[in-house]
PDB file of N, CA and C in Angstrom:
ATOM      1  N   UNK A   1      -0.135 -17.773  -9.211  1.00  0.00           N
ATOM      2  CA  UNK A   1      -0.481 -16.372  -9.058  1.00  0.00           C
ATOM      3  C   UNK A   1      -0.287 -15.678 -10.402  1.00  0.00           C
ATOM      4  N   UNK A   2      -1.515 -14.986 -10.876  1.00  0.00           N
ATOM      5  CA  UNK A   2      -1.409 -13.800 -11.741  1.00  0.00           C
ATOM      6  C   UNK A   2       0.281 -13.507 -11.763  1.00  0.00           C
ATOM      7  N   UNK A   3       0.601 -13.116 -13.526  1.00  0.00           N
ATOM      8  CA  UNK A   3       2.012 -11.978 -13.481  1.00  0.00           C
ATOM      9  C   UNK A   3       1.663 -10.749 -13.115  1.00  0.00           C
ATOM     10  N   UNK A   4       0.630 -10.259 -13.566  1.00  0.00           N
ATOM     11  CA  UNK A   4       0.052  -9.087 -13.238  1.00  0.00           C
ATOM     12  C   UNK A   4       0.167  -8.274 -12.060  1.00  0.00           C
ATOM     13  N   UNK A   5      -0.251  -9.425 -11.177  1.00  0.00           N
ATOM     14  CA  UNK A   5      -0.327  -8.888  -9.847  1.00  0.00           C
ATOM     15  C   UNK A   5       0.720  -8.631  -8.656  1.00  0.00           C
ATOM     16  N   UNK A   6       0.955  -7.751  -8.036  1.00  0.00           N
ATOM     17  CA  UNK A   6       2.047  -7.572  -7.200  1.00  0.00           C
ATOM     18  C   UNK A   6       2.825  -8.363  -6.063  1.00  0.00           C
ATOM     19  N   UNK A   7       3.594  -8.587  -5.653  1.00  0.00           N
ATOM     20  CA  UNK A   7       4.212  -9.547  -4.773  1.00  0.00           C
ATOM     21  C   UNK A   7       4.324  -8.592  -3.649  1.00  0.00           C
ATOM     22  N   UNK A   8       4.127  -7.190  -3.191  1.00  0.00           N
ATOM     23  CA  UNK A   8       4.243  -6.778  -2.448  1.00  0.00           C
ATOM     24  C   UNK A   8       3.669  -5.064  -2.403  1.00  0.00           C
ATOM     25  N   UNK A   9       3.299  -4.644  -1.131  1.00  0.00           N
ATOM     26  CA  UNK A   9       3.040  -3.578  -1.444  1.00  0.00           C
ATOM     27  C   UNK A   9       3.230  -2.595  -0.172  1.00  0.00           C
ATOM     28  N   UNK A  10       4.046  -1.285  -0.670  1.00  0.00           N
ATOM     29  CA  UNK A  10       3.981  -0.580   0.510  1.00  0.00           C
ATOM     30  C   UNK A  10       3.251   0.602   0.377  1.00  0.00           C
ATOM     31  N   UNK A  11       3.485   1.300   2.092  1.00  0.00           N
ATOM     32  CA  UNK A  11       2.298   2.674   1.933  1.00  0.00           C
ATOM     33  C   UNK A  11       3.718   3.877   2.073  1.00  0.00           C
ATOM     34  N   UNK A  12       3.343   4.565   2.236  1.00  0.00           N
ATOM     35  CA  UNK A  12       3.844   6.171   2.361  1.00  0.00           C
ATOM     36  C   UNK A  12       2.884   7.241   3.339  1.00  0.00           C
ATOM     37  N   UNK A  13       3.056   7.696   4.360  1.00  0.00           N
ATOM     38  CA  UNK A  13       1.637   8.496   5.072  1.00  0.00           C
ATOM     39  C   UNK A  13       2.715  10.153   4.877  1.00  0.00           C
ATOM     40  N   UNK A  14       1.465  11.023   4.907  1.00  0.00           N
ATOM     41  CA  UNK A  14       1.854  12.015   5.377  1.00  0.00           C
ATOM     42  C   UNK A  14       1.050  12.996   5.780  1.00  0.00           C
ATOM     43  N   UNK A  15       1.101  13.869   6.289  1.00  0.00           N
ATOM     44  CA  UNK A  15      -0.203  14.801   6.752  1.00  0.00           C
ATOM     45  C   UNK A  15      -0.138  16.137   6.104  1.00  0.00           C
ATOM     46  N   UNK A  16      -1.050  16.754   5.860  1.00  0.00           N
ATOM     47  CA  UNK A  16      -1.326  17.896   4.781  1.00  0.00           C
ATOM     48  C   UNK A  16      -2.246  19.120   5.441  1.00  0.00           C
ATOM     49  N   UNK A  17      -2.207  20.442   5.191  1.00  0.00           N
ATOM     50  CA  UNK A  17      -3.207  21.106   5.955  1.00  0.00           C
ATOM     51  C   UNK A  17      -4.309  21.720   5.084  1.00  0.00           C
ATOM     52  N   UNK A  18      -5.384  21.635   5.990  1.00  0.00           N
ATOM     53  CA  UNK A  18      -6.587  21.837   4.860  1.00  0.00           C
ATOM     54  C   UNK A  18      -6.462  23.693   4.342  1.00  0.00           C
ATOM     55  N   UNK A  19      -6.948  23.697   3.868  1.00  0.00           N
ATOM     56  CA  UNK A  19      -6.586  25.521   3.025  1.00  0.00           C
ATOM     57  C   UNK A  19      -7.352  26.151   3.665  1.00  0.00           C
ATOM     58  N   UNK A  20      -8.567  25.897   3.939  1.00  0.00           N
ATOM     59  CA  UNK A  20     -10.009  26.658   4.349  1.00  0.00           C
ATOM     60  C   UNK A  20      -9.917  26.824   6.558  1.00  0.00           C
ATOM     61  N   UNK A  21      -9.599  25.130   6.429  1.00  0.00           N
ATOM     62  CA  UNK A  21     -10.152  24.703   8.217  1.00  0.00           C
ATOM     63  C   UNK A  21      -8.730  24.835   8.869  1.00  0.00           C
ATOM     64  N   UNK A  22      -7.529  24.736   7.941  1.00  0.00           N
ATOM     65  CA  UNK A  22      -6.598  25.175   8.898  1.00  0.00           C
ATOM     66  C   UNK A  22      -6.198  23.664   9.918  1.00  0.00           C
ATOM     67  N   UNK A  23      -6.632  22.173   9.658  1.00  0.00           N
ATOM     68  CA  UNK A  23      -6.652  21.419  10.546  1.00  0.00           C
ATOM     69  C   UNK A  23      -5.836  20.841   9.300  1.00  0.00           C
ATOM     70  N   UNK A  24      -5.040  19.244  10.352  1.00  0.00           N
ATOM     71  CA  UNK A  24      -4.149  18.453   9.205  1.00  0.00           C
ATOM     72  C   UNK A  24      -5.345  17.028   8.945  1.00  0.00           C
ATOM     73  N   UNK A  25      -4.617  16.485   7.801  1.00  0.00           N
ATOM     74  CA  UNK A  25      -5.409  15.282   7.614  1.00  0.00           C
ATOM     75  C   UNK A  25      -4.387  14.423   6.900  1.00  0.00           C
ATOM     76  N   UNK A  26      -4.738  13.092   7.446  1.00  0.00           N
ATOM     77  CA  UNK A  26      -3.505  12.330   6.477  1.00  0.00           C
ATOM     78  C   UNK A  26      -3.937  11.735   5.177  1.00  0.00           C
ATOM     79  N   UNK A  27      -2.536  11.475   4.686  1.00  0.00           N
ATOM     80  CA  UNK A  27      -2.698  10.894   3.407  1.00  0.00           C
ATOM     81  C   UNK A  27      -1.770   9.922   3.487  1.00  0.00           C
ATOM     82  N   UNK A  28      -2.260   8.772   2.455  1.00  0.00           N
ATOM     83  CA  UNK A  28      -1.716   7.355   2.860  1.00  0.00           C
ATOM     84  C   UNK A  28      -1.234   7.036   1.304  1.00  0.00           C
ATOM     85  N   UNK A  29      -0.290   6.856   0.594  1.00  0.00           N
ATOM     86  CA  UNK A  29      -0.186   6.377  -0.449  1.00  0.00           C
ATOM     87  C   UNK A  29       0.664   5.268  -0.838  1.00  0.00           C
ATOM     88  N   UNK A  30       0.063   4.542  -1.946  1.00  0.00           N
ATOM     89  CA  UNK A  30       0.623   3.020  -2.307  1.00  0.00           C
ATOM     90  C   UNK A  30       1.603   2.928  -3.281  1.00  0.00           C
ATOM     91  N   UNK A  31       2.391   2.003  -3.061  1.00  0.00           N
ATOM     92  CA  UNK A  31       3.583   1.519  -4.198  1.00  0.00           C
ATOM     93  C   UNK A  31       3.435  -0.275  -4.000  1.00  0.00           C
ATOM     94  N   UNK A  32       3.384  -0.390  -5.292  1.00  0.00           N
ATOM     95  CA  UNK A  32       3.866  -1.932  -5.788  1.00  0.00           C
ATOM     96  C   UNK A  32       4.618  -2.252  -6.361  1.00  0.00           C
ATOM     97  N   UNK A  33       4.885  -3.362  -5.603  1.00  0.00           N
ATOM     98  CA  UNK A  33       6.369  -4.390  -6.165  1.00  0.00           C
ATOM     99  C   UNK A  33       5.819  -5.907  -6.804  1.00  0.00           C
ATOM    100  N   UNK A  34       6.677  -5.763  -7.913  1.00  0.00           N
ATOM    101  CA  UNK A  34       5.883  -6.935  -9.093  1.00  0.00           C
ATOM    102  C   UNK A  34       7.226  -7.801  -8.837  1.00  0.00           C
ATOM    103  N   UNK A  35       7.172  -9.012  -9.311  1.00  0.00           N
ATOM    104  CA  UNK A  35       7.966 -10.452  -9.279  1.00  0.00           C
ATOM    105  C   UNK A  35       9.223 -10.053 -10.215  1.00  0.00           C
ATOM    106  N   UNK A  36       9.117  -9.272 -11.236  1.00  0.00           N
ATOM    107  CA  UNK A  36      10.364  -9.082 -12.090  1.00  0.00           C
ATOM    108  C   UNK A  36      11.179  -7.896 -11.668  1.00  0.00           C
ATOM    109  N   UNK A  37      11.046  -7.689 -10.328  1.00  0.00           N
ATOM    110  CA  UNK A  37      11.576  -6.159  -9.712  1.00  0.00           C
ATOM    111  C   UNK A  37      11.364  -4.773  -9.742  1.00  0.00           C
ATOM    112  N   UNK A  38      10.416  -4.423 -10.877  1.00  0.00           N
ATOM    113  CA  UNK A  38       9.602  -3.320 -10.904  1.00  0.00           C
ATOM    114  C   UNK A  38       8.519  -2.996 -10.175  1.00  0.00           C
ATOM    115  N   UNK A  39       8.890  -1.559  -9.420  1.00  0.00           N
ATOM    116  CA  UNK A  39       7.720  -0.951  -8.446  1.00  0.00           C
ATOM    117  C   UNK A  39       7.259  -0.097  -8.844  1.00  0.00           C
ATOM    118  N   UNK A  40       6.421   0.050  -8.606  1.00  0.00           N
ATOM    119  CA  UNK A  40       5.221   0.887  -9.542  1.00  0.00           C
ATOM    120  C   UNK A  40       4.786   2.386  -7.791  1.00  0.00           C
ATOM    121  N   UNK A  41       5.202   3.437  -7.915  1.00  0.00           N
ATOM    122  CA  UNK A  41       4.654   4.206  -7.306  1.00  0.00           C
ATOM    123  C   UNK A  41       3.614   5.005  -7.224  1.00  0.00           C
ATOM    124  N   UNK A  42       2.891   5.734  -6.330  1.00  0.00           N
ATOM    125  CA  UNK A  42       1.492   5.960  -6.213  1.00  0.00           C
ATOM    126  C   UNK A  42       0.384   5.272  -7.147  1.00  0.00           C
ATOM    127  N   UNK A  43      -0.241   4.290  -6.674  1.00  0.00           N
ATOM    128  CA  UNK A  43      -1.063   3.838  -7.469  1.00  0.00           C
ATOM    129  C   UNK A  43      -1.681   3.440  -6.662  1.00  0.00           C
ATOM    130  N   UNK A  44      -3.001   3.387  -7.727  1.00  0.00           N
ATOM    131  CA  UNK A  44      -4.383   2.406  -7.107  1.00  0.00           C
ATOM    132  C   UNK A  44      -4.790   1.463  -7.223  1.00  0.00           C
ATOM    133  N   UNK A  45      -4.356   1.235  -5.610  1.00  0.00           N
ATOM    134  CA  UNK A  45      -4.144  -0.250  -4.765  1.00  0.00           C
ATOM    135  C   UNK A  45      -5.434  -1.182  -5.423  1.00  0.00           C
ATOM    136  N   UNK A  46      -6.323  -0.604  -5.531  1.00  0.00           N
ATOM    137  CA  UNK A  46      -7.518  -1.436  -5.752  1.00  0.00           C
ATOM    138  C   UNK A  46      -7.861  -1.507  -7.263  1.00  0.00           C
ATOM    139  N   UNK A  47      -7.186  -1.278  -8.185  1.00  0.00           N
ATOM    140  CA  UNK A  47      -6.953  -1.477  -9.726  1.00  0.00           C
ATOM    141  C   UNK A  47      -5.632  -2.286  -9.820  1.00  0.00           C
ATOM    142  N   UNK A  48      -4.764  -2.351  -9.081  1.00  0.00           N
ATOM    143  CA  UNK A  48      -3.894  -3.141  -9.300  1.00  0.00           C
ATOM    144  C   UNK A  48      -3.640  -4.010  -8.331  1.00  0.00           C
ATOM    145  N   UNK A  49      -4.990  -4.286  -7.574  1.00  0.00           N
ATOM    146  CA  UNK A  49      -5.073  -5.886  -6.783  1.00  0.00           C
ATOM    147  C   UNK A  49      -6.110  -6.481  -7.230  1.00  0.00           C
ATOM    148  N   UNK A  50      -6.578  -5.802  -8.332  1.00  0.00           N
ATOM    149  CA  UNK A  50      -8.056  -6.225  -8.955  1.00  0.00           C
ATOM    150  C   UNK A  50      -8.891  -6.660  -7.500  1.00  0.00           C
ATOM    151  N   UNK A  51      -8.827  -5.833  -6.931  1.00  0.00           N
ATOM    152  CA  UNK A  51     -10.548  -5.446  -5.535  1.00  0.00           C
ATOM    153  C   UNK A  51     -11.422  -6.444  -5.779  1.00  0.00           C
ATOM    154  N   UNK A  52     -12.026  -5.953  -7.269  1.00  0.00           N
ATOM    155  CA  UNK A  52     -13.495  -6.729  -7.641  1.00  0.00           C
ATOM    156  C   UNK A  52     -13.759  -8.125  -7.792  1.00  0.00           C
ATOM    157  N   UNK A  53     -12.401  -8.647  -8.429  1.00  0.00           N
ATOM    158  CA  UNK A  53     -12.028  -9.970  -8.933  1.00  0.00           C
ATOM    159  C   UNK A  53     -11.570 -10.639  -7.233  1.00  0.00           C
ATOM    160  N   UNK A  54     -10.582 -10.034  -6.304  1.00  0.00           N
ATOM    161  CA  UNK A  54     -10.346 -10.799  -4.860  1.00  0.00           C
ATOM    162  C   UNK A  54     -10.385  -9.649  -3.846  1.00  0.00           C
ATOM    163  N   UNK A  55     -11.610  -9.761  -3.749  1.00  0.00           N
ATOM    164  CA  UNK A  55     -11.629  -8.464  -2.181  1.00  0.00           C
ATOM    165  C   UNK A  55     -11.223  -8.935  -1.122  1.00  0.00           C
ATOM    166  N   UNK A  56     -11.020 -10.688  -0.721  1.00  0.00           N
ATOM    167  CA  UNK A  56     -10.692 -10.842   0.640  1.00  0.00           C
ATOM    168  C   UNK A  56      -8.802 -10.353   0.347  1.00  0.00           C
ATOM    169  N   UNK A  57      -8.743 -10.806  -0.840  1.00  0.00           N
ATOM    170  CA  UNK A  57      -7.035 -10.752  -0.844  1.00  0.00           C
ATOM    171  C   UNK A  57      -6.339  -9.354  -0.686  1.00  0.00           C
ATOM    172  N   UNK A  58      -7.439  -8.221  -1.477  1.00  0.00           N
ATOM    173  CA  UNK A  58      -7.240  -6.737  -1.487  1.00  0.00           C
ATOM    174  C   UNK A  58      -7.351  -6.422  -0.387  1.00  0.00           C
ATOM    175  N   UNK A  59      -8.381  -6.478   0.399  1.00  0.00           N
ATOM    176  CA  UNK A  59      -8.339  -6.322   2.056  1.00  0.00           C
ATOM    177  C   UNK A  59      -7.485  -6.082   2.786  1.00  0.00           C
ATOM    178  N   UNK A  60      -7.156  -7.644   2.907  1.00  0.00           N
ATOM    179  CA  UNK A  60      -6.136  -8.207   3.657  1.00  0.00           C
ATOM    180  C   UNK A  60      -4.824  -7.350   3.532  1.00  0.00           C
ATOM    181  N   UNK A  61      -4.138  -6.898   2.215  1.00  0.00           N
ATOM    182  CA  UNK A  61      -3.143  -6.660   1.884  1.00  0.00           C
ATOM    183  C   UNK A  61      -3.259  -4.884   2.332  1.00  0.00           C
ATOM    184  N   UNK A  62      -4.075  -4.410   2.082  1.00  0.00           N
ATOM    185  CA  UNK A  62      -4.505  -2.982   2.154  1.00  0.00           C
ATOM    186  C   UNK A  62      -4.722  -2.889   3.852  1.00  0.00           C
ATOM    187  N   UNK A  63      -5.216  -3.253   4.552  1.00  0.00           N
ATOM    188  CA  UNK A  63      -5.431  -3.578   6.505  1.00  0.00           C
ATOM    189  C   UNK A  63      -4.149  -3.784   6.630  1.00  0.00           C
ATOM    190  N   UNK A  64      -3.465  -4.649   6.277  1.00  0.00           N
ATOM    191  CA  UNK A  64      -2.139  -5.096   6.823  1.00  0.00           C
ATOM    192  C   UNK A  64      -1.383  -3.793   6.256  1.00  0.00           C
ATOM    193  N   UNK A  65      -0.824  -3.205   5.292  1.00  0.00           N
ATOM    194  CA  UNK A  65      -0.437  -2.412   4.976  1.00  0.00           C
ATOM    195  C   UNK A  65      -0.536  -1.038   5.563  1.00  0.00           C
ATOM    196  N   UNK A  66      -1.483  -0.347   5.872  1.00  0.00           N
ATOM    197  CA  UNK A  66      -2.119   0.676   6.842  1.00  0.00           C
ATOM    198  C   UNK A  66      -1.724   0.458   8.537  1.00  0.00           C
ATOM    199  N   UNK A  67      -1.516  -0.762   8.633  1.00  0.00           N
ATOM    200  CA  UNK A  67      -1.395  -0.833  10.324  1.00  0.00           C
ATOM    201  C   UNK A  67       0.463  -1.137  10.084  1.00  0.00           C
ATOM    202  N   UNK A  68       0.874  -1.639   9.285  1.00  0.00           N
ATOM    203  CA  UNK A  68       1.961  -1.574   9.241  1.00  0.00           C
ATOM    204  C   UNK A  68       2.814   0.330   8.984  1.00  0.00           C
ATOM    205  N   UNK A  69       2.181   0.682   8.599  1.00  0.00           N
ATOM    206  CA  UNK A  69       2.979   2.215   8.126  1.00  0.00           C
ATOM    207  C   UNK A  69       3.127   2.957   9.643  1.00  0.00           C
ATOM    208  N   UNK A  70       3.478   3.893   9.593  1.00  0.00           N
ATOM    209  CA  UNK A  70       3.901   4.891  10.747  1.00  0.00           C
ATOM    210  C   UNK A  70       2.548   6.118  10.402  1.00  0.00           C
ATOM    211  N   UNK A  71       2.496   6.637  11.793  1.00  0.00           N
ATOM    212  CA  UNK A  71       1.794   7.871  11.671  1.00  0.00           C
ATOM    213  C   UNK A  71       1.829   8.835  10.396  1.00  0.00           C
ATOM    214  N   UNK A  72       3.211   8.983  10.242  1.00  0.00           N
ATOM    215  CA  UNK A  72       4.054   9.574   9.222  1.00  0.00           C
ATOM    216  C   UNK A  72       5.695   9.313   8.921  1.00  0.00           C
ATOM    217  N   UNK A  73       5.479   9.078   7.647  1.00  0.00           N
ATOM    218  CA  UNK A  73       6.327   8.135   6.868  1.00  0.00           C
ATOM    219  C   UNK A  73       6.636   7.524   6.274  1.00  0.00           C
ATOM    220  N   UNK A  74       7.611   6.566   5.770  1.00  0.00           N
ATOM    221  CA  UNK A  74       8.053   5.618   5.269  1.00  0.00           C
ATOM    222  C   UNK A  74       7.502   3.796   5.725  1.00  0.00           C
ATOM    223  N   UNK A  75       6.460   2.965   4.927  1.00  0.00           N
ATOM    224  CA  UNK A  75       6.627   1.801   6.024  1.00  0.00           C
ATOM    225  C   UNK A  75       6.662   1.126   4.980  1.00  0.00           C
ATOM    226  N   UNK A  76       7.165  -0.357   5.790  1.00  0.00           N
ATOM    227  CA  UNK A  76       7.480  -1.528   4.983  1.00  0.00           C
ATOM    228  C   UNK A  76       6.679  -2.008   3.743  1.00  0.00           C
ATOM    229  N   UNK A  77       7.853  -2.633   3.518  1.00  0.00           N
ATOM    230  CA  UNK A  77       6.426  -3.755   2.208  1.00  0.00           C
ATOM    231  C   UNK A  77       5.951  -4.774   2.858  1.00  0.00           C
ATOM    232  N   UNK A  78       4.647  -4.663   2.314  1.00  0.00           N
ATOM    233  CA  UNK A  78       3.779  -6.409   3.126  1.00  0.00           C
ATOM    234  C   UNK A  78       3.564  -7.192   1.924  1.00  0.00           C
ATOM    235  N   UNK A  79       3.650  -8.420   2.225  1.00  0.00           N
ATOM    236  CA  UNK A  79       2.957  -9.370   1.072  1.00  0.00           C
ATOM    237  C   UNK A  79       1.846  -9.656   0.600  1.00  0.00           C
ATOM    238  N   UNK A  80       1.874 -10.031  -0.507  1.00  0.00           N
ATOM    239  CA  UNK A  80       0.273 -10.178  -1.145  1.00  0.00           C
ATOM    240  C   UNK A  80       0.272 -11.707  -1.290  1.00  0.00           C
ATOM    241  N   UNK A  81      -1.066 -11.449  -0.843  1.00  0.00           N
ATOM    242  CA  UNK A  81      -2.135 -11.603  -0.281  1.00  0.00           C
ATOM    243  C   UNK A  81      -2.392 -11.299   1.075  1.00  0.00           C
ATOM    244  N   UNK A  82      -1.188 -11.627   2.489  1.00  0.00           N
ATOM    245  CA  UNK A  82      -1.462 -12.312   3.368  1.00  0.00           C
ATOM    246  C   UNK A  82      -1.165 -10.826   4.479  1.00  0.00           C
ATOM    247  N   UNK A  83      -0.698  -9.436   3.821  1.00  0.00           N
ATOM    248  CA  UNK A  83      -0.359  -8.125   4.159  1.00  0.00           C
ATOM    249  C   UNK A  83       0.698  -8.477   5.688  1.00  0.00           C
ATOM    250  N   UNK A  84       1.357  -9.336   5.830  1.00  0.00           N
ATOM    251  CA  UNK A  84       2.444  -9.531   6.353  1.00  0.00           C
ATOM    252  C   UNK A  84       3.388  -8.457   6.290  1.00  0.00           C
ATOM    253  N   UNK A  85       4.045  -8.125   7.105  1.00  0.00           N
ATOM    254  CA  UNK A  85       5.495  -6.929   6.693  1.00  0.00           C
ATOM    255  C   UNK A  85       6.218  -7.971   6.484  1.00  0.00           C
ATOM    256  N   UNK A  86       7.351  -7.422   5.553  1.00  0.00           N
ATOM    257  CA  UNK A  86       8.566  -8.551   5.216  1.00  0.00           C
ATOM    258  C   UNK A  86       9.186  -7.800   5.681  1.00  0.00           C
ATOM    259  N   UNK A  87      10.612  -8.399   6.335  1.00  0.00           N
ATOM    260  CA  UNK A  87      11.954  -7.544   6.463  1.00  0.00           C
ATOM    261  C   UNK A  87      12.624  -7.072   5.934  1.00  0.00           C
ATOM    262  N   UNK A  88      12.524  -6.932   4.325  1.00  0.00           N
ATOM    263  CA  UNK A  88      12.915  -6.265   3.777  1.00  0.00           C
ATOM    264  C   UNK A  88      12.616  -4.519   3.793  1.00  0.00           C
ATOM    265  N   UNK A  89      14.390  -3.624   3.216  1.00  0.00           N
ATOM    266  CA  UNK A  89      14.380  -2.557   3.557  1.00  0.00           C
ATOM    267  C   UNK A  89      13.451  -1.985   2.203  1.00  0.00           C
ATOM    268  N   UNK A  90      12.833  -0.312   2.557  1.00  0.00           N
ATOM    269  CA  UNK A  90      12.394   0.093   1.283  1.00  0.00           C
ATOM    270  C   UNK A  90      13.474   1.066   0.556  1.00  0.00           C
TER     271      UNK A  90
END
């Protein structure tokens, strides 16, 4: 595996209200965890899973990640490639 690439990745959700409509909408945001212990917060998931180069792997990790999070909140890290939750705490 790439050094580059992350060993894990979690989401963050939260809901926001629109200014104009007055309705909420969520927002989902990413953090990565690299092999030498550095996590990288809000970032884009799909520049730093290189998307273009492995979309089944970006997928996977990004689906698994999204169904793993809470409505709103805090959710686990999943693994890359396979978007597994690990038991580990965040």
């Amino acid at each position: 595996m790439n050094s580059s690439l992350p060993i894990a990745v979690g989401t963050t959700a939260l809901w926001r209200k629109r200014r104009w409509w007055k309705s909420w909408y969520r927002i989902v945001r990413y953090d990565a965890r690299f092999a030498h212990g550095h996590a990288e917060l809000d970032v884009d998931l799909n520049a730093v899973l290189q998307g273009a180069r492995f979309p089944a792997d970006c997928w996977c990790t990004l689906n698994g990640a999204e169904d793993a999070c809470p409505p709103a909140g805090i959710g686990p890290w999943v693994d890359y490639p396979y978007g597994r939750p690990l038991e580990e705490t965040r």
